[in-house]
N, C-alpha and C. Protein backbone atom coordinates (compact mmCIF):
# COMPACT_ATOMS: atom_id res chain seq x y z
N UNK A 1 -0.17 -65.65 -167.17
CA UNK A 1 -1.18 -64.67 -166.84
C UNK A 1 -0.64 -63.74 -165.76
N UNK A 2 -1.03 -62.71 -165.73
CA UNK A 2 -0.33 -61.49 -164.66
C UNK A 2 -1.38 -61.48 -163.88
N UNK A 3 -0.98 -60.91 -162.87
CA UNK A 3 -1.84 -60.34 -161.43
C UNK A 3 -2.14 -58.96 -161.02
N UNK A 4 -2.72 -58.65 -160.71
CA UNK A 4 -2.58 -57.45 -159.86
C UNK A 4 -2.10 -58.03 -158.31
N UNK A 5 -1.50 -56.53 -157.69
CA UNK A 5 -0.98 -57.14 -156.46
C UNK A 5 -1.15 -55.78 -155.42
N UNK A 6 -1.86 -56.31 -154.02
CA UNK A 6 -1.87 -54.74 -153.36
C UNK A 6 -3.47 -54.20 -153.10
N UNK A 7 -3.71 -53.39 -152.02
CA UNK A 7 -4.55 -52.71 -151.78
C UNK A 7 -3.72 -51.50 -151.24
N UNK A 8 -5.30 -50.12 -151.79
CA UNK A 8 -5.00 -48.90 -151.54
C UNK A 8 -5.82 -48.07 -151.11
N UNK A 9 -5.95 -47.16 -150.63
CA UNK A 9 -6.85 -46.46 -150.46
C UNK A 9 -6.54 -44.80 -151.17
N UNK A 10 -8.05 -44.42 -151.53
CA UNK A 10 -7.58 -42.99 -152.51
C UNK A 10 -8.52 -42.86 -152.71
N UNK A 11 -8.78 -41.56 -153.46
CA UNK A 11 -9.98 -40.56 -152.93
C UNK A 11 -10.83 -40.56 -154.61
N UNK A 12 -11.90 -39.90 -154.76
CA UNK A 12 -12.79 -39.90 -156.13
C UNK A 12 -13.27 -38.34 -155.26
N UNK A 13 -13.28 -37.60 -156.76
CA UNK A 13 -13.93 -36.36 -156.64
C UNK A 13 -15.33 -36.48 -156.99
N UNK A 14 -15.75 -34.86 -156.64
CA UNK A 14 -17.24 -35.42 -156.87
C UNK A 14 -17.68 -35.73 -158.78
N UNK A 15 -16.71 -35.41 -159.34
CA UNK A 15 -16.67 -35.73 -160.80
C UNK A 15 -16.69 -37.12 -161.28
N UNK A 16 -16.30 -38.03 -160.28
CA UNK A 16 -16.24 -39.20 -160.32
C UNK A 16 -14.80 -39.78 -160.79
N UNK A 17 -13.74 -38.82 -161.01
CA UNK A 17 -12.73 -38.90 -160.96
C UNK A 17 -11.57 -39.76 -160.14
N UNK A 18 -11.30 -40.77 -160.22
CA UNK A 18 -10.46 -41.63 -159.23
C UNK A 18 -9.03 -41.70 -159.48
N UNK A 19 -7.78 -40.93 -158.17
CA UNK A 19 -6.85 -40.74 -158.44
C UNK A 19 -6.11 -42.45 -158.23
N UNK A 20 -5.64 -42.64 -159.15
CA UNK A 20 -4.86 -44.19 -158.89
C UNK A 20 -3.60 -43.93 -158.49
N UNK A 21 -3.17 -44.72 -157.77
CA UNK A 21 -2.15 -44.87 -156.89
C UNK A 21 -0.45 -45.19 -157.98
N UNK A 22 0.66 -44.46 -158.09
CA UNK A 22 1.29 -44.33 -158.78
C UNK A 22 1.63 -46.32 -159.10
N UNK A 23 2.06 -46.79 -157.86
CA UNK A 23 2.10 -47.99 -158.44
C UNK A 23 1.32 -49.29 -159.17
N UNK A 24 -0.04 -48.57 -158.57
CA UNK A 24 -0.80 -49.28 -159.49
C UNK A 24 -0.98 -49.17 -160.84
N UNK A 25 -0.60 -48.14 -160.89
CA UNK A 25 -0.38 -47.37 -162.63
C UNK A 25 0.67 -48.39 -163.04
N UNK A 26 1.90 -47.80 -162.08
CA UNK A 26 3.09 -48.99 -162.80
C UNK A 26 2.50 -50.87 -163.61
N UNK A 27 1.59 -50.69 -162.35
CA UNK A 27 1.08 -52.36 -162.81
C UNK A 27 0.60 -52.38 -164.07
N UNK A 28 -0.55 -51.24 -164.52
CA UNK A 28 -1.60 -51.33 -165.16
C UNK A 28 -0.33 -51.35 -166.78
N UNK A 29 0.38 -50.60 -166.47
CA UNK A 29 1.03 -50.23 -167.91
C UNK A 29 2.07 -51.83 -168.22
N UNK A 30 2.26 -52.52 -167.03
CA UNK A 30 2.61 -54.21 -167.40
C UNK A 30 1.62 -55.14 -167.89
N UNK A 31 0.59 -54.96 -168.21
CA UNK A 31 -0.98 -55.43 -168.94
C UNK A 31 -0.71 -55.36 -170.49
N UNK A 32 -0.15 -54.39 -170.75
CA UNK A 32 0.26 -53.91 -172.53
C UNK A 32 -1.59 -53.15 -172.93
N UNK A 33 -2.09 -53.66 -171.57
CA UNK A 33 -3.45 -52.65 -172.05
C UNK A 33 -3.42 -50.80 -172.04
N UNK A 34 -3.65 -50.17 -172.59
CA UNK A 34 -4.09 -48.79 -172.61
C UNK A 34 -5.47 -48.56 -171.85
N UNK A 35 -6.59 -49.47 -172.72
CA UNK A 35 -7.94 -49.40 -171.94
C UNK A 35 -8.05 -50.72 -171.15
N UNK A 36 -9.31 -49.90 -169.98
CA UNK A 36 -9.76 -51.22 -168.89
C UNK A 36 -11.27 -50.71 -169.23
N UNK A 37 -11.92 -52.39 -168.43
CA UNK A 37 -12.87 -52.37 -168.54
C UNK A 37 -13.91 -51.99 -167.19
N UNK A 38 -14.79 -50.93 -167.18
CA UNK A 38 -15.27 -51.29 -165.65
C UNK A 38 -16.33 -51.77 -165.69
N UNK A 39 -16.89 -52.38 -164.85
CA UNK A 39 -18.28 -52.98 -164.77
C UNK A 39 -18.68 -53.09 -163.03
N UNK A 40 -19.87 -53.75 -162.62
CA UNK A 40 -20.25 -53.69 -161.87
C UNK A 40 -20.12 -54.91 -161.37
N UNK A 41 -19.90 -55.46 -160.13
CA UNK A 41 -19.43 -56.37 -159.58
C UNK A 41 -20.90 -57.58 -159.64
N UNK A 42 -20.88 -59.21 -159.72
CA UNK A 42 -22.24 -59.31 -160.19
C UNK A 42 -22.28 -59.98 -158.39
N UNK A 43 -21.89 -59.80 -157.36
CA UNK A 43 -21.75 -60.54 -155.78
C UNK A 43 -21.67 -59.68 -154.73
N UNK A 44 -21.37 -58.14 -155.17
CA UNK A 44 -20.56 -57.25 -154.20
C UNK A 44 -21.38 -56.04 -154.96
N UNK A 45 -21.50 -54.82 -153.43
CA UNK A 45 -21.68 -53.31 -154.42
C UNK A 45 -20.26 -52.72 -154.59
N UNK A 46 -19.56 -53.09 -155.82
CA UNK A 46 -18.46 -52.84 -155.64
C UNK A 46 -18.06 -52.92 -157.66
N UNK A 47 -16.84 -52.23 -158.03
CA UNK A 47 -16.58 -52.09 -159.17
C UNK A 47 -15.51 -52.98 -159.33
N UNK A 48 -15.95 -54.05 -160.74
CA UNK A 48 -14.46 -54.68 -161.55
C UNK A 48 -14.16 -53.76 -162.47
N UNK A 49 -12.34 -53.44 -162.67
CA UNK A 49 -11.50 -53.14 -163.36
C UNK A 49 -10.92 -54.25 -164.44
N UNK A 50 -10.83 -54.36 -165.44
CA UNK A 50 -10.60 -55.61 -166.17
C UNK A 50 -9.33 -54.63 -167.48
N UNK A 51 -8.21 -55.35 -167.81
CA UNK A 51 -7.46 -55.34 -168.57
C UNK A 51 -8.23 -55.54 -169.88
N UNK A 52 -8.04 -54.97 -170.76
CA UNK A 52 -9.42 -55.06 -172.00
C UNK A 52 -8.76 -56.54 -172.75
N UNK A 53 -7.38 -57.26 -172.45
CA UNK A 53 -7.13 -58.49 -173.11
C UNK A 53 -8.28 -59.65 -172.30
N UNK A 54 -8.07 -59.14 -171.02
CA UNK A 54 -8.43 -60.04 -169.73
C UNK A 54 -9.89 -59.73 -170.21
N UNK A 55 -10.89 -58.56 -170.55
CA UNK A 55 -12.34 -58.53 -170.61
C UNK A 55 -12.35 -59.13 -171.93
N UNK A 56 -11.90 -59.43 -172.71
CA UNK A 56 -12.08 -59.81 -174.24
C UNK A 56 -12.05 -61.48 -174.12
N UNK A 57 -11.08 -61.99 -173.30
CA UNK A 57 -10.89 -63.53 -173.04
C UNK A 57 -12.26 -63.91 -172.35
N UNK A 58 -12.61 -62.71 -171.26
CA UNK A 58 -14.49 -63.14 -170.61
C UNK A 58 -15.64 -63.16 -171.64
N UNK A 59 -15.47 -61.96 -172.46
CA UNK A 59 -16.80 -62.10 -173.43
C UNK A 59 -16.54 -63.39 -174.44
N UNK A 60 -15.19 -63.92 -174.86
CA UNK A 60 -15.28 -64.63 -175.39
C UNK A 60 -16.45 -65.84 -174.92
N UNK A 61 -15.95 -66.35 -173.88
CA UNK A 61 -17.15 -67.54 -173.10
C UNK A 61 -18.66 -66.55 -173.05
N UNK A 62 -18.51 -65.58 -172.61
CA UNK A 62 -20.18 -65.20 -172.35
C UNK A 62 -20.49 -65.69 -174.22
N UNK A 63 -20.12 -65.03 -175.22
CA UNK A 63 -20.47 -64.83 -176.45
C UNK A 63 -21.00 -66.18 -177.04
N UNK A 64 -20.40 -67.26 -176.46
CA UNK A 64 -20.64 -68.68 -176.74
C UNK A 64 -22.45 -68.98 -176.20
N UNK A 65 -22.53 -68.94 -175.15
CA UNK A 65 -24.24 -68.44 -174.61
C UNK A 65 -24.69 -68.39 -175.71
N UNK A 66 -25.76 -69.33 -175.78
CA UNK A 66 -27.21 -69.36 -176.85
C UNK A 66 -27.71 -68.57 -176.46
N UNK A 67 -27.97 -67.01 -177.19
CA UNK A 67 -29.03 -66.03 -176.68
C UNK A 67 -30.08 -66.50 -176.66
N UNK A 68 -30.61 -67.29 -177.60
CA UNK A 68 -32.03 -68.13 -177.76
C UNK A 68 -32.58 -68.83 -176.17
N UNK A 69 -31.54 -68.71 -175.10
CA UNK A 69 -32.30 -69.00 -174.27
C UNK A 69 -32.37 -67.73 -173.02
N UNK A 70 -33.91 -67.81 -173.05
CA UNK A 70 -34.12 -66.49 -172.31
C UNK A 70 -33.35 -65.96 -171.09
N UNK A 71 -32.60 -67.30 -170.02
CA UNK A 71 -31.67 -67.26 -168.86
C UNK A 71 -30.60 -66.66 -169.31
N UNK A 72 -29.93 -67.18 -170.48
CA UNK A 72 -28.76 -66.41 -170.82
C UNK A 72 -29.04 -64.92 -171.79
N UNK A 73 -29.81 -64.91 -172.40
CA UNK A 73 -29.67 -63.19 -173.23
C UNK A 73 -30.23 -62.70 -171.35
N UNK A 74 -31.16 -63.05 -170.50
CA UNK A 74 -31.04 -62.35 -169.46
C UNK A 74 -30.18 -62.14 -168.68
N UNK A 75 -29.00 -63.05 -168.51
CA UNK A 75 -27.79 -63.32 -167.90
C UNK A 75 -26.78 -62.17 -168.25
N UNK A 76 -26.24 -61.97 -169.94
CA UNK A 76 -25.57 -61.21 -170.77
C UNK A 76 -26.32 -59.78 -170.74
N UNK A 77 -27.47 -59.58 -170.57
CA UNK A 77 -27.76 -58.28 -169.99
C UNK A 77 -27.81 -57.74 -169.05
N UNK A 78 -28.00 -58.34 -167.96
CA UNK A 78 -27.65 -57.93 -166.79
C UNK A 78 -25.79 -57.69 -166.64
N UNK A 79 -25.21 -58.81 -166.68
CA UNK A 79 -24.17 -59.23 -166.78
C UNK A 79 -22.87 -57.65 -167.42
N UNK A 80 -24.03 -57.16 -168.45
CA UNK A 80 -23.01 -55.78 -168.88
C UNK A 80 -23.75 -54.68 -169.26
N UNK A 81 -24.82 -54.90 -168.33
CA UNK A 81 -25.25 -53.23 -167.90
C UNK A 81 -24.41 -52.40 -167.41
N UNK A 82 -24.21 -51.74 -167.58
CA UNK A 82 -23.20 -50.13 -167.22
C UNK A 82 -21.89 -50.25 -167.16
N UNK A 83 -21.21 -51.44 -167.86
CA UNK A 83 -20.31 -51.41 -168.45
C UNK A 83 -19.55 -50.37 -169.50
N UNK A 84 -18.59 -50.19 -169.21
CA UNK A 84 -17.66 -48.83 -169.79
C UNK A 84 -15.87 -48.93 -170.02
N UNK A 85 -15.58 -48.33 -171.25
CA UNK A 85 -14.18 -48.24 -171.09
C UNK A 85 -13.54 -46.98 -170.48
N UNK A 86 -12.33 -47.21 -169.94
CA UNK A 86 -11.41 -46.17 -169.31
C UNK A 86 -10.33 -45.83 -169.85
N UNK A 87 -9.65 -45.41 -169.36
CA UNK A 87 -8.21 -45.50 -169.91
C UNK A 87 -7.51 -44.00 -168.38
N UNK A 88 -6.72 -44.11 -168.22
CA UNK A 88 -5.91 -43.70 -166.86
C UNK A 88 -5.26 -42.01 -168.00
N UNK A 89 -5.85 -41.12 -167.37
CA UNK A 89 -6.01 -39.52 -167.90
C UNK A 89 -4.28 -39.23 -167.56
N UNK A 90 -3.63 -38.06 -168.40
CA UNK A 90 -2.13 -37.17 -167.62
C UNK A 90 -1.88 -37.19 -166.46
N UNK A 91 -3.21 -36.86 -165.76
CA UNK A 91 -2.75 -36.48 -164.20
C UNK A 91 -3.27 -38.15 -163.52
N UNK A 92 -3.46 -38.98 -164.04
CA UNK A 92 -3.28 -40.24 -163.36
C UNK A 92 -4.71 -40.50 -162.43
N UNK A 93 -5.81 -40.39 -163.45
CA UNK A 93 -7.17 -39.98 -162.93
C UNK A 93 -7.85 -41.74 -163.69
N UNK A 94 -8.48 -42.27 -163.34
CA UNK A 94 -9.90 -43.23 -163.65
C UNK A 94 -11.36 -42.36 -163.84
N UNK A 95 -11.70 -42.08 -164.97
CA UNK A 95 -13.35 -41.46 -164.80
C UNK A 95 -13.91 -42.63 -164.54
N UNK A 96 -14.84 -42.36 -163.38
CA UNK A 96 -15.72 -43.56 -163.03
C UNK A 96 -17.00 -42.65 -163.83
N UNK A 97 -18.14 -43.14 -164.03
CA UNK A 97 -19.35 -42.60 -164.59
C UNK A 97 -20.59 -42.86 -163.30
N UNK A 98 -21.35 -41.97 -163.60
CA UNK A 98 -22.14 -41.33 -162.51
C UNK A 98 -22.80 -42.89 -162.01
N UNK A 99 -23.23 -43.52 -163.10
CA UNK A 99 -24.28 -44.56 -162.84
C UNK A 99 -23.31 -45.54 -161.96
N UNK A 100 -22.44 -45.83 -162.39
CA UNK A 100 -21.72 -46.52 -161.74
C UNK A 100 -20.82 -46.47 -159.96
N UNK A 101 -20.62 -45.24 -159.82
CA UNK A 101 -20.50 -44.48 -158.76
C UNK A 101 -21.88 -44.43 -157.40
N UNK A 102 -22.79 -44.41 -158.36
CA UNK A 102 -24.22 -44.63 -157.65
C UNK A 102 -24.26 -46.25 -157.55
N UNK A 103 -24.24 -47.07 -157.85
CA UNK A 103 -24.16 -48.38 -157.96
C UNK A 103 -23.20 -49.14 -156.70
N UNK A 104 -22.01 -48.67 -156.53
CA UNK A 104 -21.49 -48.83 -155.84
C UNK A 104 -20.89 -47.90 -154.42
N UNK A 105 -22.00 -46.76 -154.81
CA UNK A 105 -21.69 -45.73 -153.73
C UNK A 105 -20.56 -45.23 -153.28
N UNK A 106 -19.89 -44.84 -154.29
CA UNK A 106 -18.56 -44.48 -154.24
C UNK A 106 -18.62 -42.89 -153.71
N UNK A 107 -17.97 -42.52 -152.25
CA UNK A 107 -18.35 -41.09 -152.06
C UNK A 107 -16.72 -40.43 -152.25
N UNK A 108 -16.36 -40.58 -151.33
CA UNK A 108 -14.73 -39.79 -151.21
C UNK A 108 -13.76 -40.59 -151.08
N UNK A 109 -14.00 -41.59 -150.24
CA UNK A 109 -12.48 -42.29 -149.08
C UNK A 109 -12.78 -43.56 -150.39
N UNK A 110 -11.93 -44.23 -151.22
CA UNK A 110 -12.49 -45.57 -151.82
C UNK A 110 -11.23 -46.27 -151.04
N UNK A 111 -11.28 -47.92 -151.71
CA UNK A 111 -10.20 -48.76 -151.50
C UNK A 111 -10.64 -49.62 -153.13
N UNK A 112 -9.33 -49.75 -153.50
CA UNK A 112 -8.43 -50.68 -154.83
C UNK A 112 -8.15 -51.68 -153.79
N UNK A 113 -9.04 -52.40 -154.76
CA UNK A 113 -8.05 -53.84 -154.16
C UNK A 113 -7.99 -54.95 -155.69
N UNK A 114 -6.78 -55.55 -155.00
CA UNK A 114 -6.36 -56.58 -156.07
C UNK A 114 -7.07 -58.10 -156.20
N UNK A 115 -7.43 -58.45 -157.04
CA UNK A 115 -8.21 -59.72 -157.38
C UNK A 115 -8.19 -60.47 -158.49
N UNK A 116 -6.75 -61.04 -158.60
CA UNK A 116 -5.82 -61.53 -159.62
C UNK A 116 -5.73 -60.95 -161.08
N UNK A 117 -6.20 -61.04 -162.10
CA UNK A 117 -6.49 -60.77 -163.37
C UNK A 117 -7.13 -58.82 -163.47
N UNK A 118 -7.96 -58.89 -162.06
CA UNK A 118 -8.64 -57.74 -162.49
C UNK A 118 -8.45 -56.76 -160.81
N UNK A 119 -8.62 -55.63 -160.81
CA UNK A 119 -8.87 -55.17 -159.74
C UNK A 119 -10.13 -54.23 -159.42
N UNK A 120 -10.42 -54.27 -157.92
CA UNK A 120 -11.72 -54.02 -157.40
C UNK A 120 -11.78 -52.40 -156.90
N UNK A 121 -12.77 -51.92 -157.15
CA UNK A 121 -13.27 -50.50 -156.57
C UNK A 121 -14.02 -50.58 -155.64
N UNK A 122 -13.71 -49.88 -154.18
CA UNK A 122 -14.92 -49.89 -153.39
C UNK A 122 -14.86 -48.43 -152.75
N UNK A 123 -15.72 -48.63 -152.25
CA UNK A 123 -16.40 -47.66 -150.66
C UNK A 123 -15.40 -48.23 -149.58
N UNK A 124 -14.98 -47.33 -149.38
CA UNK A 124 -13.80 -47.46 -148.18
C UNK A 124 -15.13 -48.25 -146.50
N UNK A 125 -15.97 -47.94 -146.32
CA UNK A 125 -16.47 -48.42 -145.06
C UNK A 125 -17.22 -49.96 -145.92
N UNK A 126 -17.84 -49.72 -147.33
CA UNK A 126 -18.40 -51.18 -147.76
C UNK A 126 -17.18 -51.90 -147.39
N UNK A 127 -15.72 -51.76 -147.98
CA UNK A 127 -14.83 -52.58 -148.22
C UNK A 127 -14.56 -53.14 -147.11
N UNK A 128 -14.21 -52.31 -145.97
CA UNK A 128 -14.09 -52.80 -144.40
C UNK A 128 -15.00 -53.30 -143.54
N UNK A 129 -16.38 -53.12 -143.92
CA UNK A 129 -17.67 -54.50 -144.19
C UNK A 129 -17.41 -55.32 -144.25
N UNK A 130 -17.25 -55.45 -145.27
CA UNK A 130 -17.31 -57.03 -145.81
C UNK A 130 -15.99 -57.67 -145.25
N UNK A 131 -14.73 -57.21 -145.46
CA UNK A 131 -13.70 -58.07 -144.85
C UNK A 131 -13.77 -57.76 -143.67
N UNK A 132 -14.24 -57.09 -142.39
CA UNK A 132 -14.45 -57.76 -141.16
C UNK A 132 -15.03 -58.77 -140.85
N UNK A 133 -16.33 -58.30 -141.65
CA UNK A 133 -17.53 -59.71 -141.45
C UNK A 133 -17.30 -61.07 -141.85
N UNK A 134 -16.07 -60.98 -143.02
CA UNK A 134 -15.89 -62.08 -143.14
C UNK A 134 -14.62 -63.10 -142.24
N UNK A 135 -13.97 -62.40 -141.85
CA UNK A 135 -12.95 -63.14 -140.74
C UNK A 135 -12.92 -63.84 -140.31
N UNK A 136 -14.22 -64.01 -139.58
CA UNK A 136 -14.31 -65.50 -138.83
C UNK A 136 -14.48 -66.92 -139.78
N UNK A 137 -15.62 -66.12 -141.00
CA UNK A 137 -15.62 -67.83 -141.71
C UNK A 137 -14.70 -67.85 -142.94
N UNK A 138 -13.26 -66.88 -143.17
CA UNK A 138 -12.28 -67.10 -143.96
C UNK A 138 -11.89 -68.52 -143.93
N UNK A 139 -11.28 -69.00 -142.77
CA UNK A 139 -10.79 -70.25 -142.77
C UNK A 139 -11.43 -71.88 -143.10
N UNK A 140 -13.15 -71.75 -143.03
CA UNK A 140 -14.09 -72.54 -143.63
C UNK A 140 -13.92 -72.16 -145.05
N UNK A 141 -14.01 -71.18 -145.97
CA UNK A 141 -14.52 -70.62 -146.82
C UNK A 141 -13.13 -70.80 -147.65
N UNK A 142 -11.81 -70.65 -146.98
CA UNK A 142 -10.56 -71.13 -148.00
C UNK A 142 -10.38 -72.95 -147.91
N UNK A 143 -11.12 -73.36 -147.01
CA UNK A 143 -11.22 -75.27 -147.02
C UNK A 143 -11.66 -75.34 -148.14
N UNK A 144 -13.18 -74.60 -147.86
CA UNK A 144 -14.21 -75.54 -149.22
C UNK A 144 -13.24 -75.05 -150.47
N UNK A 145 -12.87 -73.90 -150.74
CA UNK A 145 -12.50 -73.05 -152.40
C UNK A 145 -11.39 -73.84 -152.71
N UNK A 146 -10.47 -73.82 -150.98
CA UNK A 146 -8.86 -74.62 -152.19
C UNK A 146 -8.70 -75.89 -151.62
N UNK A 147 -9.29 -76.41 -150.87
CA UNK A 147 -9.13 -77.98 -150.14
C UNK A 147 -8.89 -78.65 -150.87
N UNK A 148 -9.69 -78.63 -152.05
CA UNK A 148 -9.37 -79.82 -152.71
C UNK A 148 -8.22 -79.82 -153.80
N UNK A 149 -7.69 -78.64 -154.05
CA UNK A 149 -6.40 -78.39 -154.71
C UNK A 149 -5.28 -79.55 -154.85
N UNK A 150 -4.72 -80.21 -156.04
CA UNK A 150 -3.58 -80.54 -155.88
C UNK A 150 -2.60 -79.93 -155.78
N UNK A 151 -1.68 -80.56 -155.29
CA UNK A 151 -0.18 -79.48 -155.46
C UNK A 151 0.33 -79.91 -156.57
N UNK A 152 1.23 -78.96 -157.45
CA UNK A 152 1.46 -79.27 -158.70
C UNK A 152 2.56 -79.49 -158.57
């Protein structure tokens, strides 16, 4: 499985236009994807980028979900509301779409960040939010997630 690797910062016009960072391009074109997927983050006001192999391996499990039960067809709708494909324009542009831009309040200054399989869109001051605020309880918060990890 590949990674993304890296944070950036870079700008969105008011078109919703997002210039990607040349090397992240380099990354995106090691995916063998053409299109990504964006969606809306379901924890964060913030945008997932998904490799369309990497979003196709997720719907696989969502698709398994008994719609018959009202938690999950509510789950799977929420889950890919304003969901959209992309694909990275000549001049090395992401159209973000209006709804989505509003969703995550994307104005001018953003930050890309990397989050293994997929990468993240933010608001340059949300993004520096949240990872200040979280600093102090990183080191609780990587106990509980990888503590119990074996080493392989």
């Amino acid at each position: 499985m590949k990674n993304f690797i890296g944070t950036y910062e870079c700008k969105i016009d008011d078109k919703g236009r997002l210039k990607v960072p040349s090397s992240l391009i380099k990354q995106m074109e090691d995916f063998d994807d053409k299109t990504f997927v964006v969606k809306r983050s379901v924890f964060q006001p913030c945008l997932e980028v998904y490799p369309m192999k990497a979003w196709d391996r997720l719907m696989e499990k969502i698709n398994k979900l008994n719609r018959f039960i009202k938690k999950n067809a509510d789950f799977i709708r929420v889950f890919t509301a304003g969901v959209k494909t992309v694909e990275i324009d000549n001049a090395g542009r992401l159209q973000i779409s209006k709804d989505l831009t509003v969703f995550s309040n994307l104005q001018k200054d953003v930050v890309i960040t990397s989050a293994g399989e997929l990468f993240e869109i933010w608001d340059k001051d949300a993004y520096e939010s949240v990872i200040s605020s979280n600093e102090i309880d990183f080191a609780g918060l990587a106990e509980d997630v990888m503590g119990d990890l074996t080493a392989e």
